[in-house]
N, C-alpha and C. Protein backbone atom coordinates (compact mmCIF):
# COMPACT_ATOMS: atom_id res chain seq x y z
N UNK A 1 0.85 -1.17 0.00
CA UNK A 1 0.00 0.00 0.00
C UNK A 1 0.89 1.23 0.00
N UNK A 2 0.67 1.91 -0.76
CA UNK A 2 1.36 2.98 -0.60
C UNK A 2 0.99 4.49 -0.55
N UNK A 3 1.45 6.02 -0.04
CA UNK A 3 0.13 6.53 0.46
C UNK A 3 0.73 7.66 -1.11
N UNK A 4 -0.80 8.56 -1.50
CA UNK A 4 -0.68 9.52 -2.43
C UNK A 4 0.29 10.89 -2.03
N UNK A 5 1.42 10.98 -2.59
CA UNK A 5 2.18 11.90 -2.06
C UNK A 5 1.79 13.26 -3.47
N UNK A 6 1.57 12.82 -4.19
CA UNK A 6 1.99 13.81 -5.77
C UNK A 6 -0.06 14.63 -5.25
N UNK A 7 0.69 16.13 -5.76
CA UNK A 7 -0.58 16.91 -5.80
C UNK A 7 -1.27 16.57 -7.13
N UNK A 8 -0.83 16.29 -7.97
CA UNK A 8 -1.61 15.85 -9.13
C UNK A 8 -2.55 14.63 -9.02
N UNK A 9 -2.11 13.83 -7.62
CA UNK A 9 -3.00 12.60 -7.67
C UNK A 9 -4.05 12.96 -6.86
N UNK A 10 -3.71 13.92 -6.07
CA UNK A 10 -4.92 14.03 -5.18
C UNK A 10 -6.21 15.13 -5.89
N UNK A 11 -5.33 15.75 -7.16
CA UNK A 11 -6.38 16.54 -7.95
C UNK A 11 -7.19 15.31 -8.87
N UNK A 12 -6.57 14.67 -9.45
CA UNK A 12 -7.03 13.44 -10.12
C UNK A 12 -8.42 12.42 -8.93
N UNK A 13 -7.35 11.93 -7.81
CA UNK A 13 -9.07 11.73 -6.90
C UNK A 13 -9.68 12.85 -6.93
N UNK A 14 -9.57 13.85 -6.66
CA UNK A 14 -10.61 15.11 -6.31
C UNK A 14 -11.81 14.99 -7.40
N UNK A 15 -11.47 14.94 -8.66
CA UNK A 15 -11.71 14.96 -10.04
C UNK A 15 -12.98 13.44 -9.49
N UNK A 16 -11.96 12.42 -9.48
CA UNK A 16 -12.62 10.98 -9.57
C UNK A 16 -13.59 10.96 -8.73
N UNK A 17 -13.54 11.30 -7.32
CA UNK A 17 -14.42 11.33 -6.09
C UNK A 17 -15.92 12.69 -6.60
N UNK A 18 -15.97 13.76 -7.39
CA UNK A 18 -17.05 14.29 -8.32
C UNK A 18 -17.92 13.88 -9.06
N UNK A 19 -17.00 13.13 -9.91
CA UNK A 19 -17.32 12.61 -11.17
C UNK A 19 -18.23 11.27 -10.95
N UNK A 20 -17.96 10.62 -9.77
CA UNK A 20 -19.02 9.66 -9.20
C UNK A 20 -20.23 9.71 -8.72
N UNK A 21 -20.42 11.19 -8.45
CA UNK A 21 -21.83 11.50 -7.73
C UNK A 21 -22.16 12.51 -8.68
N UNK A 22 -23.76 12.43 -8.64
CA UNK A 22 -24.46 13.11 -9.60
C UNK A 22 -24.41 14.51 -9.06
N UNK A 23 -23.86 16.22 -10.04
CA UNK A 23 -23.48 16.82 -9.58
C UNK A 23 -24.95 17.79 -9.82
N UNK A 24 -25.57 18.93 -8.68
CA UNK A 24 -27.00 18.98 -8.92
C UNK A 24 -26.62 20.45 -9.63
N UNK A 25 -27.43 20.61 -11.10
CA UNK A 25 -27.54 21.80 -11.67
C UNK A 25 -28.72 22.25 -11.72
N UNK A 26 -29.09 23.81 -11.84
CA UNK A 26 -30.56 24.41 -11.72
C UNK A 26 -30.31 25.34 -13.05
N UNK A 27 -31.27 25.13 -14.09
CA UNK A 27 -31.51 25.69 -15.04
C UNK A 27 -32.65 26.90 -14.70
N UNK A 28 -32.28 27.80 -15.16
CA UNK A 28 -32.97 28.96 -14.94
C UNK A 28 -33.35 30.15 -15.81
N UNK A 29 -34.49 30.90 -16.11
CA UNK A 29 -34.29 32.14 -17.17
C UNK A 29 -35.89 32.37 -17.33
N UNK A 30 -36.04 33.26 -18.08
CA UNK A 30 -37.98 33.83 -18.48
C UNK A 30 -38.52 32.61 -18.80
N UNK A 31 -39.63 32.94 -18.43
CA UNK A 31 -40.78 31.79 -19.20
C UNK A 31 -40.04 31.81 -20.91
N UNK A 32 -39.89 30.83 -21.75
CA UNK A 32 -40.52 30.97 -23.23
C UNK A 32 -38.77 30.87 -23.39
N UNK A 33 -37.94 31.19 -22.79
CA UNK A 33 -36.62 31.32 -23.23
C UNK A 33 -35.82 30.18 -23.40
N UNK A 34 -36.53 28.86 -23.69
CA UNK A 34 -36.00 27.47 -23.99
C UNK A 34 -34.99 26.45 -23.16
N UNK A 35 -35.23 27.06 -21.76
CA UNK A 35 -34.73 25.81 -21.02
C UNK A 35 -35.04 24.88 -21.06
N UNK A 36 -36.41 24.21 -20.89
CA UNK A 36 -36.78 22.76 -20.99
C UNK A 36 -36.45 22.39 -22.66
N UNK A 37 -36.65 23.04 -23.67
CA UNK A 37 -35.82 22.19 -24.88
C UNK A 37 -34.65 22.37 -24.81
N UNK A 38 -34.00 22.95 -23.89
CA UNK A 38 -32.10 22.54 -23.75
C UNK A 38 -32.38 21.03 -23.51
N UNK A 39 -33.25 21.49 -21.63
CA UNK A 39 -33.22 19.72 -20.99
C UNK A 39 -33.62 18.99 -21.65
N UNK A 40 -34.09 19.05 -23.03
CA UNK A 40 -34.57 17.72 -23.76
C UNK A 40 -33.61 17.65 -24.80
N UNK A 41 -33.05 18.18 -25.13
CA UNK A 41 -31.60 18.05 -26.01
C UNK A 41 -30.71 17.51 -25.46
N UNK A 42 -30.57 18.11 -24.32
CA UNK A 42 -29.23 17.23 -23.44
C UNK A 42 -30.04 15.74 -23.09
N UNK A 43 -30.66 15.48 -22.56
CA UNK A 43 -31.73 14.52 -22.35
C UNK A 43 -31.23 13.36 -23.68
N UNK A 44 -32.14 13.77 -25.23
CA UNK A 44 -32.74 12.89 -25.99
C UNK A 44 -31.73 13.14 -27.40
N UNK A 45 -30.70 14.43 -27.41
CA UNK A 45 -30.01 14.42 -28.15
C UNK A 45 -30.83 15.05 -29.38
N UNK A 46 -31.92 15.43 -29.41
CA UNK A 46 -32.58 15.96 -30.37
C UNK A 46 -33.90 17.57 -29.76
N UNK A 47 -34.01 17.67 -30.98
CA UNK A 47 -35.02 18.94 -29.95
C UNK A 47 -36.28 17.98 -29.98
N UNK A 48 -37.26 18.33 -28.83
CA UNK A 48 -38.52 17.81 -28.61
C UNK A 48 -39.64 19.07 -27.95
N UNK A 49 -40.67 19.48 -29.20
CA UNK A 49 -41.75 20.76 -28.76
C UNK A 49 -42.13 20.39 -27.32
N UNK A 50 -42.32 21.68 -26.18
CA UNK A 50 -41.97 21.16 -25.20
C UNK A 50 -43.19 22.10 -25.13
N UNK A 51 -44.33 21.78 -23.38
CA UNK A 51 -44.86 22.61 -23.15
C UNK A 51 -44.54 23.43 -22.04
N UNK A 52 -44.93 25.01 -21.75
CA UNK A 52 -44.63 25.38 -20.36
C UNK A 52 -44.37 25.14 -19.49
N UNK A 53 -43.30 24.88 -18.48
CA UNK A 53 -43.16 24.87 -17.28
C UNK A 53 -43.68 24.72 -16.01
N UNK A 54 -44.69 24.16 -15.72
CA UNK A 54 -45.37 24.82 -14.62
C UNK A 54 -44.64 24.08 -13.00
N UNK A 55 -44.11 24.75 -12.71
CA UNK A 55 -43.18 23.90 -11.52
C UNK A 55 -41.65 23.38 -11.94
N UNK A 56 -41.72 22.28 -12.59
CA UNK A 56 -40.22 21.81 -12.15
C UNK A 56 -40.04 20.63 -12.87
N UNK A 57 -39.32 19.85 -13.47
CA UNK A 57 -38.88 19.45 -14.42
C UNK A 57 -36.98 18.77 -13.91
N UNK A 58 -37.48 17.67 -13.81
CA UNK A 58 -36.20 16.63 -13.09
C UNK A 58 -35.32 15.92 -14.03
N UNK A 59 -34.17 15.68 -14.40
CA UNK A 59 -33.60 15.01 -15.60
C UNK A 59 -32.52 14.63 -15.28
N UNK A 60 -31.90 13.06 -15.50
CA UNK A 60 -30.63 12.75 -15.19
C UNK A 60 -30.14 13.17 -16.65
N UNK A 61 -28.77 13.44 -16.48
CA UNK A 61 -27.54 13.10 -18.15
C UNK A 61 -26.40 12.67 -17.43
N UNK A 62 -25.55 12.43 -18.34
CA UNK A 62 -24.29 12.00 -18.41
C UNK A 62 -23.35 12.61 -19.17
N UNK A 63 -22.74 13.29 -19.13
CA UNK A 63 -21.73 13.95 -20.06
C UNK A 63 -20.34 13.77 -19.87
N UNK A 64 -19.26 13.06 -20.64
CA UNK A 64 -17.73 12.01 -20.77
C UNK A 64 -18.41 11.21 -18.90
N UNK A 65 -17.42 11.53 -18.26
CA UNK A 65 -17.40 10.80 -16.97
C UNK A 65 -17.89 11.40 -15.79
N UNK A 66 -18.74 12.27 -16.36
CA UNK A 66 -19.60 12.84 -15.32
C UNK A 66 -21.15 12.83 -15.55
N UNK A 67 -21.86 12.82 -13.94
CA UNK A 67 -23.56 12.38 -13.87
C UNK A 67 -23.91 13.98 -13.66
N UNK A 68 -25.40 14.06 -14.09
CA UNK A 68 -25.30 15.57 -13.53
C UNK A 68 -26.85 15.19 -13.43
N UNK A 69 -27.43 15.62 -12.50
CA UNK A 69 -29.17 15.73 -11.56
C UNK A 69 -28.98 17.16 -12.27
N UNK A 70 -30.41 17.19 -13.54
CA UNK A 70 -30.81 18.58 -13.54
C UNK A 70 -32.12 19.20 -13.65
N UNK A 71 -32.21 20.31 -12.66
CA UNK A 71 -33.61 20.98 -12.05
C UNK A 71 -33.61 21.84 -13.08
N UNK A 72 -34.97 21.87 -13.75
CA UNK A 72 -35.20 22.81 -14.61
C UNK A 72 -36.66 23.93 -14.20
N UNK A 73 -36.37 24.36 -13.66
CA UNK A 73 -37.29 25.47 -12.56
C UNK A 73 -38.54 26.21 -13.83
N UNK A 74 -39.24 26.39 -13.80
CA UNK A 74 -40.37 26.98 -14.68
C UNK A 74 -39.75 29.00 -14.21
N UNK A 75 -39.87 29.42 -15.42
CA UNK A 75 -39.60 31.09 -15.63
C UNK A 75 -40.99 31.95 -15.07
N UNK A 76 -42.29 31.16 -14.91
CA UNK A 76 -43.09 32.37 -14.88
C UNK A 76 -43.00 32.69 -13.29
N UNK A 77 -42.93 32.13 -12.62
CA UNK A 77 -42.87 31.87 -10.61
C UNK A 77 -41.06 32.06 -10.66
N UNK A 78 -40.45 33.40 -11.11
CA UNK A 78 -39.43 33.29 -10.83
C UNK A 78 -39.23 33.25 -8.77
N UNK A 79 -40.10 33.52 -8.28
CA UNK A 79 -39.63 33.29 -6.51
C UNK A 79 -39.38 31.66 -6.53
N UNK A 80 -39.45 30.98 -6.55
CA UNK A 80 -39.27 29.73 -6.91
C UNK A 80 -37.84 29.33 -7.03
N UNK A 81 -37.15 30.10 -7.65
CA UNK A 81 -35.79 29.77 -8.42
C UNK A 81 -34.67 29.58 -6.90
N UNK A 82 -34.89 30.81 -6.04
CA UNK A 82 -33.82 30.38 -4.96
C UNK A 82 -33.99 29.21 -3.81
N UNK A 83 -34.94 28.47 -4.28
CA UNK A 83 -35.46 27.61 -3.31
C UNK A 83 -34.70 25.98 -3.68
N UNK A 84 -33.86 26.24 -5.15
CA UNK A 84 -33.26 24.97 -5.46
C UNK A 84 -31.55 25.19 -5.50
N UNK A 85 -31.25 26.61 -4.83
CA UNK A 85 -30.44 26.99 -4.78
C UNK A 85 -29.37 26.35 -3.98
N UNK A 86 -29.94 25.43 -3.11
CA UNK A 86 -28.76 24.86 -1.91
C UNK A 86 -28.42 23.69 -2.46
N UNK A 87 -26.75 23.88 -2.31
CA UNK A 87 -26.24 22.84 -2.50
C UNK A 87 -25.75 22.29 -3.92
N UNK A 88 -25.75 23.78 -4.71
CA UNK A 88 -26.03 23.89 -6.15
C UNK A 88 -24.28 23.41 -6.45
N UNK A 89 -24.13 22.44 -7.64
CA UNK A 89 -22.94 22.66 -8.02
C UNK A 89 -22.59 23.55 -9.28
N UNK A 90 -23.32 23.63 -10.11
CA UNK A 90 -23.72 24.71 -11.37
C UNK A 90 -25.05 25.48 -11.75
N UNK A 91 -24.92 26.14 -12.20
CA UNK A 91 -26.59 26.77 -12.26
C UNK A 91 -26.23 27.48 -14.01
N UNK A 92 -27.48 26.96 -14.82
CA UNK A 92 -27.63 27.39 -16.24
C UNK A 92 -28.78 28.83 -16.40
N UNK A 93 -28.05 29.34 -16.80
CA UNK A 93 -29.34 30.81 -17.36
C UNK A 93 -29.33 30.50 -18.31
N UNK A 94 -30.75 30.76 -18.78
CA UNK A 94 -30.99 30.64 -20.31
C UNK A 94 -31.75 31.94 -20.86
N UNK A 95 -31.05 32.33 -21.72
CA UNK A 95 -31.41 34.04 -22.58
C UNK A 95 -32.25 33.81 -23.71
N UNK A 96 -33.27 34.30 -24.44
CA UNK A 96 -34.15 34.38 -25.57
C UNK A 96 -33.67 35.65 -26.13
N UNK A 97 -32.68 35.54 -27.39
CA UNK A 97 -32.15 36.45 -27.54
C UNK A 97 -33.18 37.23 -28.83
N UNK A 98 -33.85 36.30 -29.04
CA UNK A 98 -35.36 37.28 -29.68
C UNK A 98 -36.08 38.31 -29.12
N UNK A 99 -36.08 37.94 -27.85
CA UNK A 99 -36.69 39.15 -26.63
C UNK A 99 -35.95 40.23 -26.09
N UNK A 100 -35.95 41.03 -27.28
CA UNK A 100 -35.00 42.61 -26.77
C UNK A 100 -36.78 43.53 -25.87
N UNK A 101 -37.66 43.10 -25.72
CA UNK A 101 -39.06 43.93 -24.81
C UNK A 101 -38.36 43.31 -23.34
N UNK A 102 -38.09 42.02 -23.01
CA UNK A 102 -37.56 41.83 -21.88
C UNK A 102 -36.47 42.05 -21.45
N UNK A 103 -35.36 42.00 -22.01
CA UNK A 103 -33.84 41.93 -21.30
C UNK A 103 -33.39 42.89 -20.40
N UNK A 104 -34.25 43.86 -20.32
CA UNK A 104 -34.19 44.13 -18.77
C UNK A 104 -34.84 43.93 -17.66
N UNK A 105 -35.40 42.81 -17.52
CA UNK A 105 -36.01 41.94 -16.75
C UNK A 105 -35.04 40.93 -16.55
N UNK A 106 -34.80 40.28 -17.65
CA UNK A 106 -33.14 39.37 -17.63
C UNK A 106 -31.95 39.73 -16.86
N UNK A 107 -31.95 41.11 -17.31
CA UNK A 107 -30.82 41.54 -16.14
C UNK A 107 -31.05 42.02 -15.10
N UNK A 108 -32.18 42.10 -14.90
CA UNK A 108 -32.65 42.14 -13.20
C UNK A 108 -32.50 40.81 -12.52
N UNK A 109 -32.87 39.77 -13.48
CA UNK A 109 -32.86 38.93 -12.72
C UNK A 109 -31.70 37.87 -12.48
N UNK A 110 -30.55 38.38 -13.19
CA UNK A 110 -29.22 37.95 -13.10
C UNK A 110 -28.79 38.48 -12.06
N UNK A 111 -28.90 39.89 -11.91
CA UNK A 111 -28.15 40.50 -10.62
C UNK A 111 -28.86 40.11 -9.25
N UNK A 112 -29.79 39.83 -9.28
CA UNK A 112 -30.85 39.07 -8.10
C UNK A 112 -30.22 37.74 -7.92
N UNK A 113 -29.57 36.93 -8.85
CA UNK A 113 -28.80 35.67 -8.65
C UNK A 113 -27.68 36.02 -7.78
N UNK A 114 -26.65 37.09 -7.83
CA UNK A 114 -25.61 37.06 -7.39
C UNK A 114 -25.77 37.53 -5.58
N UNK A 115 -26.98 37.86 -5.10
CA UNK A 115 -27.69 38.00 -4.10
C UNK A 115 -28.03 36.48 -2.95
N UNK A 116 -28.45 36.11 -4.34
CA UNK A 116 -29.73 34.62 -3.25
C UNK A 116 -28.61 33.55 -3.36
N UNK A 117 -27.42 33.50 -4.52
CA UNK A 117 -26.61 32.98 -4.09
C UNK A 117 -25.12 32.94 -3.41
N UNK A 118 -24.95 32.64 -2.36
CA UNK A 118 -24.37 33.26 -1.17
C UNK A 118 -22.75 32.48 -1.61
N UNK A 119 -22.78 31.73 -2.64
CA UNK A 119 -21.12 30.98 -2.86
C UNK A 119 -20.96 31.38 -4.10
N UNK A 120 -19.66 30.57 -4.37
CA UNK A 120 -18.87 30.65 -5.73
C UNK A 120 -19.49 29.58 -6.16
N UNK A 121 -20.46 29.32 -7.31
CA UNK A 121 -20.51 28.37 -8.11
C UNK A 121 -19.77 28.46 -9.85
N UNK A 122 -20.50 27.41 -10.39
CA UNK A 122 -20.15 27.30 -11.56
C UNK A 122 -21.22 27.57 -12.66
N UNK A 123 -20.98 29.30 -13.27
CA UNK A 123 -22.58 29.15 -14.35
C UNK A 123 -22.43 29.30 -15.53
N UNK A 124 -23.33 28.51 -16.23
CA UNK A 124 -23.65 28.52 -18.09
C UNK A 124 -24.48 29.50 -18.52
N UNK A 125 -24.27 30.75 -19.20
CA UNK A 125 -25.22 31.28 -19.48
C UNK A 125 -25.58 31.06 -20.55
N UNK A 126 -26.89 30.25 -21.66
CA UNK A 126 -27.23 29.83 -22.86
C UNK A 126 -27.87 31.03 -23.30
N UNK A 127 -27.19 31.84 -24.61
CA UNK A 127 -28.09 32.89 -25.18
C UNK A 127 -28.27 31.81 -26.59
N UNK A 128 -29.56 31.48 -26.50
CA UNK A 128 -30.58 30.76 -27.17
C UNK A 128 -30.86 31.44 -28.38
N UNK A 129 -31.75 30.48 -29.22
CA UNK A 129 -32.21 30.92 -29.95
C UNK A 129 -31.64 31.78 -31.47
N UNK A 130 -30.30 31.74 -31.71
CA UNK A 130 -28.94 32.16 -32.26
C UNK A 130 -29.50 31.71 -33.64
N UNK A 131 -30.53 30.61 -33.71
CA UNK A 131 -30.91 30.15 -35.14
C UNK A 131 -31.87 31.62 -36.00
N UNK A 132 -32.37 31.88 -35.26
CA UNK A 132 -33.80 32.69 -35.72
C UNK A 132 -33.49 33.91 -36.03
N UNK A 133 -34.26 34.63 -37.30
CA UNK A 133 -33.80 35.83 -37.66
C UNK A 133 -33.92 37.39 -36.81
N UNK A 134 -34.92 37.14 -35.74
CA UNK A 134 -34.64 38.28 -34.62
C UNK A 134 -33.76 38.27 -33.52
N UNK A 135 -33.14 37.15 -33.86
CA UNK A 135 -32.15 36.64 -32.78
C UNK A 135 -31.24 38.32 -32.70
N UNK A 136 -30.79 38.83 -31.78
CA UNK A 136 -29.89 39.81 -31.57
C UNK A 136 -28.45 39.66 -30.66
N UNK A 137 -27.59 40.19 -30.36
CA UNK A 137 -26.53 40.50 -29.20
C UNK A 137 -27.38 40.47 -28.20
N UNK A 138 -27.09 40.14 -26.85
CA UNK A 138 -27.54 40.32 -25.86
C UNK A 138 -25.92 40.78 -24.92
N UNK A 139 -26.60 41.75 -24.46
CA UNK A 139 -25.43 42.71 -23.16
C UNK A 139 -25.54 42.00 -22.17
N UNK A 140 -24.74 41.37 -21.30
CA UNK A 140 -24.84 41.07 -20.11
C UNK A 140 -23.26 41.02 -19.38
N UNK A 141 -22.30 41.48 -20.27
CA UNK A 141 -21.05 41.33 -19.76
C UNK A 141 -20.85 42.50 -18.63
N UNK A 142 -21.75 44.00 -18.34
CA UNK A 142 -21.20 44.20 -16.98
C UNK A 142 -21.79 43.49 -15.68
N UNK A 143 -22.97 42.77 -15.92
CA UNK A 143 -23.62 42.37 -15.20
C UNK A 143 -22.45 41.00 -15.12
N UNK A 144 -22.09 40.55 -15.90
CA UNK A 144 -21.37 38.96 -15.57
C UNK A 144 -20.29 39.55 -14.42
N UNK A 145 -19.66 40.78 -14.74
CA UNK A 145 -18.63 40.85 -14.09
C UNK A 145 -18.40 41.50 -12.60
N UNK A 146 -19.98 41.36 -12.31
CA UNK A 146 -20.23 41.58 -10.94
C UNK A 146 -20.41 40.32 -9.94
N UNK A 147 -20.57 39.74 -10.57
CA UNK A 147 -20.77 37.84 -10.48
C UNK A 147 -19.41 37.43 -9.41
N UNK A 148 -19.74 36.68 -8.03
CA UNK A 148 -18.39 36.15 -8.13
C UNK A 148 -18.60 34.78 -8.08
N UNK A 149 -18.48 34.21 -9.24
CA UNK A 149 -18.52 32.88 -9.78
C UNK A 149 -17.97 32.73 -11.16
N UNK A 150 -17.46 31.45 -11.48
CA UNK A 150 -17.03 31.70 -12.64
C UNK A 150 -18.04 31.30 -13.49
N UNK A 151 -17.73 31.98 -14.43
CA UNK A 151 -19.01 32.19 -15.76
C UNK A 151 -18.51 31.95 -16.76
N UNK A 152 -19.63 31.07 -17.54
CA UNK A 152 -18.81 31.16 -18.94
C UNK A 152 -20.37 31.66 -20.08
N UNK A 153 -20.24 31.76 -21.33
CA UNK A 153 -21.51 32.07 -22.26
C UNK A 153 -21.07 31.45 -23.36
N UNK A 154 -22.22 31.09 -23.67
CA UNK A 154 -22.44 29.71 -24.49
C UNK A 154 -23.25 30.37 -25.86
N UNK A 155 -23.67 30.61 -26.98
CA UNK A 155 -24.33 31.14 -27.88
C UNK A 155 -24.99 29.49 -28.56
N UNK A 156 -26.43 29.59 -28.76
CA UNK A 156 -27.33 28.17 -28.74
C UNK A 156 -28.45 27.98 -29.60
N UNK A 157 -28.28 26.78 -29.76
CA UNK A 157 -29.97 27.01 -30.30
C UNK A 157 -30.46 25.91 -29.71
N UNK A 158 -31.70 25.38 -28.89
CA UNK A 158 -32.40 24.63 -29.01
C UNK A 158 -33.00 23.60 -30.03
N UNK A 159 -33.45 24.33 -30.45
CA UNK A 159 -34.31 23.57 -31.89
C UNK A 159 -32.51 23.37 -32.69
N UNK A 160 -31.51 23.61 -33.00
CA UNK A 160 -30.70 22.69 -33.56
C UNK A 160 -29.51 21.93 -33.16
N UNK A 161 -29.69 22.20 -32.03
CA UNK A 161 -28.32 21.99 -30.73
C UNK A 161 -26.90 22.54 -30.74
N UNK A 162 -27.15 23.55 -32.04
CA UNK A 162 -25.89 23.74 -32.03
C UNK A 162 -25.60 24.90 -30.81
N UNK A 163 -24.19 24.36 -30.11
CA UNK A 163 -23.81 24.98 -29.11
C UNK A 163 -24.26 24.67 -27.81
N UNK A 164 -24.87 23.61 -27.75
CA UNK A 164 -25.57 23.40 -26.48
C UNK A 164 -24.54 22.44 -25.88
N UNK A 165 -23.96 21.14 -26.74
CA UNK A 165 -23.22 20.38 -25.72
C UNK A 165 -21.52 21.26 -25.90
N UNK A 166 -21.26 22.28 -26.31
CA UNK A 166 -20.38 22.93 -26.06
C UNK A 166 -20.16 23.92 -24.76
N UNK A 167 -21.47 24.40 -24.61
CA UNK A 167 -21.90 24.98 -23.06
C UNK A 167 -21.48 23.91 -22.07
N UNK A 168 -22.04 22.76 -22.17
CA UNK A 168 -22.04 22.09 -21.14
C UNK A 168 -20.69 21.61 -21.14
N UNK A 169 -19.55 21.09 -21.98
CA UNK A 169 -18.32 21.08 -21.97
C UNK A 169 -17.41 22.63 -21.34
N UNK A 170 -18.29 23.02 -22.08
CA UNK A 170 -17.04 24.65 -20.71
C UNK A 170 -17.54 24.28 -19.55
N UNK A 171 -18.99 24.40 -18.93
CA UNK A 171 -19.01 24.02 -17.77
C UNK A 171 -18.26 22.89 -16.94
N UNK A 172 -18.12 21.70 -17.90
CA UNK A 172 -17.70 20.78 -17.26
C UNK A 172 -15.92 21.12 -16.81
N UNK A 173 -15.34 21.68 -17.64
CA UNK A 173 -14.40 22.23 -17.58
C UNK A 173 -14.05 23.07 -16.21
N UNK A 174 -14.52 24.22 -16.24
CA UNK A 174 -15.04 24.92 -15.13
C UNK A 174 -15.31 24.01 -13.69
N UNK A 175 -15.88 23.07 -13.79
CA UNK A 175 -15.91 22.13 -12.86
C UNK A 175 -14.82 21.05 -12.18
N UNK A 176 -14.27 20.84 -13.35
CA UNK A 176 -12.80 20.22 -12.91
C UNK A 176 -12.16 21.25 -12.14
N UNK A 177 -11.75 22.32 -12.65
CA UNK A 177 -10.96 23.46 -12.22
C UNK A 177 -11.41 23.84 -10.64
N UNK A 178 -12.57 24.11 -10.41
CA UNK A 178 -13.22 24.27 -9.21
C UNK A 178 -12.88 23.21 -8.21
N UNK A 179 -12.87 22.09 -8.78
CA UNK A 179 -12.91 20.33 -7.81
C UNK A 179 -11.62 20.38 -7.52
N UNK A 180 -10.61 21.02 -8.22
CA UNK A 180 -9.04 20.62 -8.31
C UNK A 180 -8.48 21.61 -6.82
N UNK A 181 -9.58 22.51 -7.05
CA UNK A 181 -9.16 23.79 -5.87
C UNK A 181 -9.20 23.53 -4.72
């Protein structure tokens, strides 16, 4: 028997001892702004017409060697959202970048995140919807940089997946890095 002396091995368990337990993420953003067809992309690998939200929405995946439990919270009852907040290992925003009438509601309700959540996590922000011709820029970089968590932004579409399992690869990324710390 011999005992782990090298810091690289104990980042490697750190890594291994994560990667075994399902890590819990909370998807979050407006009604209509395509979280639950993320969770059914990541889910089924394809898009699937999804209906409203009403409550909450439970989904295992698997992504390389990691499990991930993910809460997909309904947008219209945003009070709701900090109540799945404990114990969070990542948390996904999801942007409708068709909706320039809301996005300042969006960024109200980003800066209200950095409030109700009291740690450093790990977040995906999905600006959605990148397929469609009103799709626009969405601003949120001074608001990210009030954040203390690390953040990454993901540009997406639902309906074609492109960019969606690339989000979730930075995150996962992001997650090693965090586990290693």
């Amino acid at each position: 028997m011999g005992c782990l002396t090298s810091s690289s091995k104990e980042e490697d368990m750190s890594i291994a001892l994560q990667s075994s337990k399902k890590l819990k993420i909370v998807i979050v953003g407006l009604e209509g702004s395509g979280k639950t067809s993320i969770l059914q992309y990541l889910k089924n690998g394809k898009f699937t017409e999804t209906q409203p939200t009403i409550g909450l929405n439970v989904e295992s995946i698997q992504f390389k060697a990691r499990h991930y439990l993910i809460f997909d919270v309904g947008g219209k009852v945003r009070t709701l959202w900090s109540h799945y907040y404990e114990n969070l290992d990542g948390l996904v925003f999801v942007v409708d970048t068709t909706d320039q009438e809301r996005i300042e509601i969006v960024k109200n309700e980003f800066k209200k995140l950095g409030s109700e959540i009291k740690y450093k996590i790990v977040m995906l922000i999905y600006l959605n919807k990148i397929d469609l011709p009103r799709s626009s820029p969405v601003e949120l970089c001074k608001d990210i940089q009030q954040q203390e968590s690390d953040i990454v932004m993901q540009r997406c579409s639902a309906k074609t997946g492109e960019g969606i399992w690339e989000g979730i690869d930075k995150m996962n990324k992001l997650l090693d890095h965090k586990f290693q710390q």
